[in-house]
Protein backbone atom coordinates (compact mmCIF):
# COMPACT_ATOMS: atom_id res chain seq x y z
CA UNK A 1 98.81 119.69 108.43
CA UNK A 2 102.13 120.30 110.70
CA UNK A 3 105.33 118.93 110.02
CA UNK A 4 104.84 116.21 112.75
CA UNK A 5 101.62 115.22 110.80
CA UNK A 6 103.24 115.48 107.09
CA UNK A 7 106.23 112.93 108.23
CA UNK A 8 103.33 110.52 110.04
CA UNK A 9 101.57 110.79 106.60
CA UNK A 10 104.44 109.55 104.61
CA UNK A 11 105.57 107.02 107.15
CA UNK A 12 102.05 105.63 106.77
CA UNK A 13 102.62 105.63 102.98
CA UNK A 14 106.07 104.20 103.72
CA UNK A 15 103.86 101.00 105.77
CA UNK A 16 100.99 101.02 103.09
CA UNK A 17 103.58 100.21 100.47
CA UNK A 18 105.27 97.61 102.43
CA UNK A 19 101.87 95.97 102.76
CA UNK A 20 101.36 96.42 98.95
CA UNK A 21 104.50 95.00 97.97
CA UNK A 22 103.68 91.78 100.41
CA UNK A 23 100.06 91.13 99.36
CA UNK A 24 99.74 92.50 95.93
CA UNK A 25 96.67 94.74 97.38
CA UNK A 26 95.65 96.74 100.32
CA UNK A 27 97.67 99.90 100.15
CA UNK A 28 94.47 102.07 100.17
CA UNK A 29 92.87 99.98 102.91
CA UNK A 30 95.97 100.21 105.27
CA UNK A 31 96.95 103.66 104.27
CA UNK A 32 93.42 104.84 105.47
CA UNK A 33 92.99 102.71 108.57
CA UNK A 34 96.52 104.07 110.01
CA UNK A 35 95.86 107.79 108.80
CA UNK A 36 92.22 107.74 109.76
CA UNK A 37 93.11 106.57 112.94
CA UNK A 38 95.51 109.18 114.12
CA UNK A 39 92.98 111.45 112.58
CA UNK A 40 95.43 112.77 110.14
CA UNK A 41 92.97 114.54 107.78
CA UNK A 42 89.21 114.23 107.06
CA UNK A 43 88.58 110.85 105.58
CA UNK A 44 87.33 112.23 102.49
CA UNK A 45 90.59 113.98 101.74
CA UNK A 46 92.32 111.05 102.49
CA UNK A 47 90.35 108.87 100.60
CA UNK A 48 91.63 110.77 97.47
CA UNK A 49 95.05 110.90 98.40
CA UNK A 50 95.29 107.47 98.80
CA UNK A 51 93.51 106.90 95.42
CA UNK A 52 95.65 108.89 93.70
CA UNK A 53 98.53 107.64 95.22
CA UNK A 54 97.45 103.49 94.27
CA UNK A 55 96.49 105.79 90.92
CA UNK A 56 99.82 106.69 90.39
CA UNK A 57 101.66 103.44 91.28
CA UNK A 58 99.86 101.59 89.62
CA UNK A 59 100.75 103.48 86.34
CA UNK A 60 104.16 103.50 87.15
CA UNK A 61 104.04 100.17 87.85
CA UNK A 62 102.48 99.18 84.20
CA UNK A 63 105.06 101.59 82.32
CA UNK A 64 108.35 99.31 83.73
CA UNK A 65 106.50 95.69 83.11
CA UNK A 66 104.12 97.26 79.56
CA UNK A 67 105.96 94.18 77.64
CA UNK A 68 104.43 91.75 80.53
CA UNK A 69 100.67 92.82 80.33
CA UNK A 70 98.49 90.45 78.31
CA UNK A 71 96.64 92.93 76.63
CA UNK A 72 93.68 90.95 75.46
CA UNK A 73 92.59 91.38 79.08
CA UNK A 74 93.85 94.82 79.32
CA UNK A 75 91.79 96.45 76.24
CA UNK A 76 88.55 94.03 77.69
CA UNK A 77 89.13 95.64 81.53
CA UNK A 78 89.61 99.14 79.93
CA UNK A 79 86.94 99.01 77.67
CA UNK A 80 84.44 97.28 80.48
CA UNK A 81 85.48 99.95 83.21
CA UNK A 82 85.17 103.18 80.85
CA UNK A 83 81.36 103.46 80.34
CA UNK A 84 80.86 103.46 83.96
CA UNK A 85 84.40 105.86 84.63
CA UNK A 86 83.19 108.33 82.28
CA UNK A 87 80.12 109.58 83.78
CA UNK A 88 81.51 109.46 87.31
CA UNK A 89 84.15 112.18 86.14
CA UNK A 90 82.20 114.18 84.09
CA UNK A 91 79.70 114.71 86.02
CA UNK A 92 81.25 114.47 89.83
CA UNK A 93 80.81 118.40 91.53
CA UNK A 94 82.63 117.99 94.28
């Protein structure tokens, strides 16, 4: 990627968070539509950018609010999304 295309990238990010912030979802869905659509990368690649960017939010956003999470719900989404996360990692070539 150029410079030109780095500084698109991150303004896209800059709009994807916006939209996050607004609706409580969607930063994946916008950040791919805008970078997809200027043809930025492949769409694969961006499709793991942008998942490890919502990823890495997200996690940043549960370490500042940890006291606010009902975790009842938390352990039950965890432990209902694992069997299914597991495999997908262990066995995804690439």
């Amino acid at each position: 990627m150029s410079g030109a295309q780095v500084a698109l990238f991150i303004a896209f990010v800059v709009v994807a968070t916006l939209a996050q912030g607004l609706t409580g979802f969607a930063f994946v869905l916008v950040l791919l539509g805008l970078a997809g659509l200027f043809q930025l990368a492949p769409v694969t690649d961006l499709a793991n950018v942008a998942t490890t960017l919502a990823v890495l939010g997200a996690a940043a956003m549960l370490r500042t609010s940890l006291r606010h999470v009902d975790r009842t719900a938390y352990r039950e989404a965890v432990a209902g999304s694992a069997p299914g996360f597991s495999p997908v990692c262990c066995c995804y070539s690439g």
